[in-house]
N, C-alpha and C. Protein backbone atom coordinates (compact mmCIF):
# COMPACT_ATOMS: atom_id res chain seq x y z
N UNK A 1 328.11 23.63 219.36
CA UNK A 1 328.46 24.59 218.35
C UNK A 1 328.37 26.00 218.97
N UNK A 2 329.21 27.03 219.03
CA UNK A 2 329.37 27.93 219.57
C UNK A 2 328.43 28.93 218.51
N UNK A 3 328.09 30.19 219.42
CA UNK A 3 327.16 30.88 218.92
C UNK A 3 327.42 32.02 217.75
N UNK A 4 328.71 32.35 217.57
CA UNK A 4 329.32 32.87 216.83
C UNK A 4 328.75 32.26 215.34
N UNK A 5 329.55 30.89 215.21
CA UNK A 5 329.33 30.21 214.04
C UNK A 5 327.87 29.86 213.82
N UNK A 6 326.85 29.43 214.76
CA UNK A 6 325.41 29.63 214.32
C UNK A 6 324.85 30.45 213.64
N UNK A 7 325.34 32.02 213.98
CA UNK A 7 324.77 33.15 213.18
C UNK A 7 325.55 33.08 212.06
N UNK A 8 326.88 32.69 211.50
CA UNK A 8 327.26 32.77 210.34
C UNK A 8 326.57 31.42 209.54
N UNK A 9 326.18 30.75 210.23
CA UNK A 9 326.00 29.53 209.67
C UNK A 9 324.41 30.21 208.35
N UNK A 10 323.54 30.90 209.79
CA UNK A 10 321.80 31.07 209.75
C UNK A 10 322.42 32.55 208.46
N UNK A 11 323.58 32.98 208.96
CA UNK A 11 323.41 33.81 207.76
C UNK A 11 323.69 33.71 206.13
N UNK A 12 324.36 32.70 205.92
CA UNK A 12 324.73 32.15 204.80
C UNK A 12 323.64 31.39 204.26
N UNK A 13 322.74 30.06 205.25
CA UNK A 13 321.70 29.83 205.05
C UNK A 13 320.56 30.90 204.33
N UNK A 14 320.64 32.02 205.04
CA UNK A 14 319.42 33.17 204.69
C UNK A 14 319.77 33.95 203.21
N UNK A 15 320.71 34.22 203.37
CA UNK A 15 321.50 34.93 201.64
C UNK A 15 321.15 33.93 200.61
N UNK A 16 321.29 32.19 201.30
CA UNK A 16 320.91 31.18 199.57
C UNK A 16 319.47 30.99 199.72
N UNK A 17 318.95 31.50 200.43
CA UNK A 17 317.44 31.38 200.60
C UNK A 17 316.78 32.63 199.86
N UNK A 18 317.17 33.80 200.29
CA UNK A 18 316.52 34.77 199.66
C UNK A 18 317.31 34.97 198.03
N UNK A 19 318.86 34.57 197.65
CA UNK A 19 318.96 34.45 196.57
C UNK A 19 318.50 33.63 195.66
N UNK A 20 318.17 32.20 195.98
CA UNK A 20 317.30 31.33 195.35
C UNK A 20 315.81 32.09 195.42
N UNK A 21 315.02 32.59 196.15
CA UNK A 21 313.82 32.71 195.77
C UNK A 21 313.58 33.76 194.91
N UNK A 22 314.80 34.64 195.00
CA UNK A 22 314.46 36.26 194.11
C UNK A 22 314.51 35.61 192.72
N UNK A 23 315.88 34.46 192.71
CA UNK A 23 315.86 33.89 191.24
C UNK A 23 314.81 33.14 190.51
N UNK A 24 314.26 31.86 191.53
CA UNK A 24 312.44 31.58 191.29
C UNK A 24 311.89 32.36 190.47
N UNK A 25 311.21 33.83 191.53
CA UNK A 25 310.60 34.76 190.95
C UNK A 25 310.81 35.05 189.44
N UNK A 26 312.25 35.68 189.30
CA UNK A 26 312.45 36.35 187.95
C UNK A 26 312.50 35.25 187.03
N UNK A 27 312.51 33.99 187.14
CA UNK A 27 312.13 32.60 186.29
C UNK A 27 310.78 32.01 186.61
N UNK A 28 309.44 32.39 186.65
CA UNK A 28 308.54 32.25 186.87
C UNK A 28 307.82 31.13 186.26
N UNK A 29 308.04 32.02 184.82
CA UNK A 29 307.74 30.85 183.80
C UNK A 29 308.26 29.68 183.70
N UNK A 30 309.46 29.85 183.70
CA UNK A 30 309.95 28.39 183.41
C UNK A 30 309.30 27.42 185.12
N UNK A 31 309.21 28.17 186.20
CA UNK A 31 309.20 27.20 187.01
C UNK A 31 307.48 26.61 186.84
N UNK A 32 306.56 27.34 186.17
CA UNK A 32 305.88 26.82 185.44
C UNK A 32 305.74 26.01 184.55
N UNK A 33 306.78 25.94 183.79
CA UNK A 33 306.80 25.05 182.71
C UNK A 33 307.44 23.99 183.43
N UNK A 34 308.17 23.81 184.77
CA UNK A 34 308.62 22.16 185.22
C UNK A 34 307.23 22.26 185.54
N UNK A 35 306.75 22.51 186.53
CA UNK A 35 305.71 22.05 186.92
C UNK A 35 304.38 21.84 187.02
N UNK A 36 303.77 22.26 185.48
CA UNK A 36 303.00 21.81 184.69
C UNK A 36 302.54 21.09 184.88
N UNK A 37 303.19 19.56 183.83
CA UNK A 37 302.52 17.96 184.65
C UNK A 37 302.21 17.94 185.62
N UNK A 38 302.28 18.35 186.92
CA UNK A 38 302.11 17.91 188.00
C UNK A 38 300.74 19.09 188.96
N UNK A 39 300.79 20.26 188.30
CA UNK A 39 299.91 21.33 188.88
C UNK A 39 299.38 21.95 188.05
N UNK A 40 298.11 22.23 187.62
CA UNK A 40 297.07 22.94 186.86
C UNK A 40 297.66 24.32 186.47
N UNK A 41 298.65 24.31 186.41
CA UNK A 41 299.12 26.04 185.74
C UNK A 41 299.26 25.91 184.73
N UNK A 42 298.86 27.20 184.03
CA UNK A 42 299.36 27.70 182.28
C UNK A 42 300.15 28.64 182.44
N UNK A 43 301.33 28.16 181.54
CA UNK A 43 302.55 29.35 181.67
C UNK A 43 302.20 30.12 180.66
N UNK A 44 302.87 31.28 180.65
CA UNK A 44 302.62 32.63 179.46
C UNK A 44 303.13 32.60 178.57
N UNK A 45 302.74 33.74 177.56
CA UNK A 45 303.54 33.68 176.50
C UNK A 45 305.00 34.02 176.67
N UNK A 46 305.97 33.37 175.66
CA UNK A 46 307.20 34.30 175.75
C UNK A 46 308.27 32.77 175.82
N UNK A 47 309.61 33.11 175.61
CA UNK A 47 310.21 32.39 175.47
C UNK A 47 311.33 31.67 177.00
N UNK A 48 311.92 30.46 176.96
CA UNK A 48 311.98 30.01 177.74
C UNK A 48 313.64 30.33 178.32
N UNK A 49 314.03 31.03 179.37
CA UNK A 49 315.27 31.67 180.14
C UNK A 49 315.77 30.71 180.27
N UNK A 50 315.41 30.11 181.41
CA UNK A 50 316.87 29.15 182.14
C UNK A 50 316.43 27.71 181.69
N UNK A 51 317.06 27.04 182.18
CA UNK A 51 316.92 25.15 181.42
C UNK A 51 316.66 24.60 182.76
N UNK A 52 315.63 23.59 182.25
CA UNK A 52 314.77 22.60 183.30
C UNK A 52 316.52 22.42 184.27
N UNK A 53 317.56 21.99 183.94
CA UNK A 53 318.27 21.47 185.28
C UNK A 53 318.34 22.99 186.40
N UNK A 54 318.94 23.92 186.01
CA UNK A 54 318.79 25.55 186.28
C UNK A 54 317.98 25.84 187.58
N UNK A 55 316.54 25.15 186.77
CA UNK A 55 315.30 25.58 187.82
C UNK A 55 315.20 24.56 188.33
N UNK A 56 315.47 23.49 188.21
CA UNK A 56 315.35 22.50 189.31
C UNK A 56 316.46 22.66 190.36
N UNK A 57 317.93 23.24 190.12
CA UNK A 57 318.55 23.60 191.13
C UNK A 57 318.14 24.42 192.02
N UNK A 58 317.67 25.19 191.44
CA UNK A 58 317.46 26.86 192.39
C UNK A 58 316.57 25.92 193.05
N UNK A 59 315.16 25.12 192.75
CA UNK A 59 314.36 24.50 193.64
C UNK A 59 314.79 23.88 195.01
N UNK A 60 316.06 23.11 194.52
CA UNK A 60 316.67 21.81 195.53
C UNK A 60 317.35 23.26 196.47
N UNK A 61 318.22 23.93 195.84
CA UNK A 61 318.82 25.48 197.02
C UNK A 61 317.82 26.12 197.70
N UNK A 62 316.52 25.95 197.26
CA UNK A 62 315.89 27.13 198.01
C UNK A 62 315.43 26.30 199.34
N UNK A 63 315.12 24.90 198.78
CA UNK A 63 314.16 24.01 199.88
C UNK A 63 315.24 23.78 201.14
N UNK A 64 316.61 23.51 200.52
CA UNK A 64 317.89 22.59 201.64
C UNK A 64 318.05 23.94 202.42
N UNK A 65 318.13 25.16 202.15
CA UNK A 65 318.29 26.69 202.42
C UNK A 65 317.38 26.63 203.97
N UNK A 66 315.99 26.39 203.63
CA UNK A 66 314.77 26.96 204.03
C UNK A 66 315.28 25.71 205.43
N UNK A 67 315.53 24.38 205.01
CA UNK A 67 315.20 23.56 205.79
C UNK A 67 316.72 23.57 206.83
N UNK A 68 317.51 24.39 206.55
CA UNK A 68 319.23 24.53 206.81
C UNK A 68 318.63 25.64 208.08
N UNK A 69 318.03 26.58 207.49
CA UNK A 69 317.78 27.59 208.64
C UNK A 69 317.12 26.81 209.79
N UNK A 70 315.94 26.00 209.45
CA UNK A 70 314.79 25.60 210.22
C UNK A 70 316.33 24.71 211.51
N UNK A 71 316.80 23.68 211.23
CA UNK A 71 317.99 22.96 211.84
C UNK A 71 318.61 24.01 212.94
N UNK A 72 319.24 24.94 211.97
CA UNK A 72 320.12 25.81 213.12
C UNK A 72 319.45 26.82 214.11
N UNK A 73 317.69 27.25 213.82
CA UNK A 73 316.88 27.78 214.78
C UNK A 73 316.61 26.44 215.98
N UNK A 74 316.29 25.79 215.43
CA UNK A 74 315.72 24.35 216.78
C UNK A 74 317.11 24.08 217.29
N UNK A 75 318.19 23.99 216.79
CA UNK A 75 319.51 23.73 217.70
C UNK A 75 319.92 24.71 218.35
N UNK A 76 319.90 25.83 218.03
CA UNK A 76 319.80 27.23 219.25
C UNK A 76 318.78 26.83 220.33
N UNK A 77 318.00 27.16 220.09
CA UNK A 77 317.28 26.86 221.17
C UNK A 77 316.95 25.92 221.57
N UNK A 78 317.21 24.58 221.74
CA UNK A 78 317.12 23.51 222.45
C UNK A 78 318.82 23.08 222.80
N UNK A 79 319.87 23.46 222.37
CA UNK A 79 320.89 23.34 222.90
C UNK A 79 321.65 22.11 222.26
């Protein structure tokens, strides 16, 4: 893979990475409220923004994002 397209690759990777996590953030609560059952948090007062599928996307974008970059750093440098 030529080096050109790596950096467009790592940069498109990095834009759905930092756009998924800014979105996380400003949905806090709700990502509290998925993950409740599973982790000792109490979400706050106030009413609920985006819908459980919503925040489970942004979840699955932020992780494939994170793990998309990790791929195209180790294939740079190992060739």
């Amino acid at each position: 893979m030529p080096l050109v397209q790596m950096q467009v690759l790592l940069a498109l990777q990095s834009a759905a990475t930092i756009l998924s996590a800014a979105w996380l953030v400003l949905h806090a609560r709700d990502v509290v409220l998925l993950l409740h059952p599973v982790l000792p948090l109490v979400p706050g007062e106030g009413r609920r923004l985006a819908s459980f599928r919503a925040v489970c996307a942004a979840l699955t974008l932020f992780g494939f994002s994170c793990a998309g970059q990790m791929l195209i750093v180790v294939r740079a440098a190992f060739g």
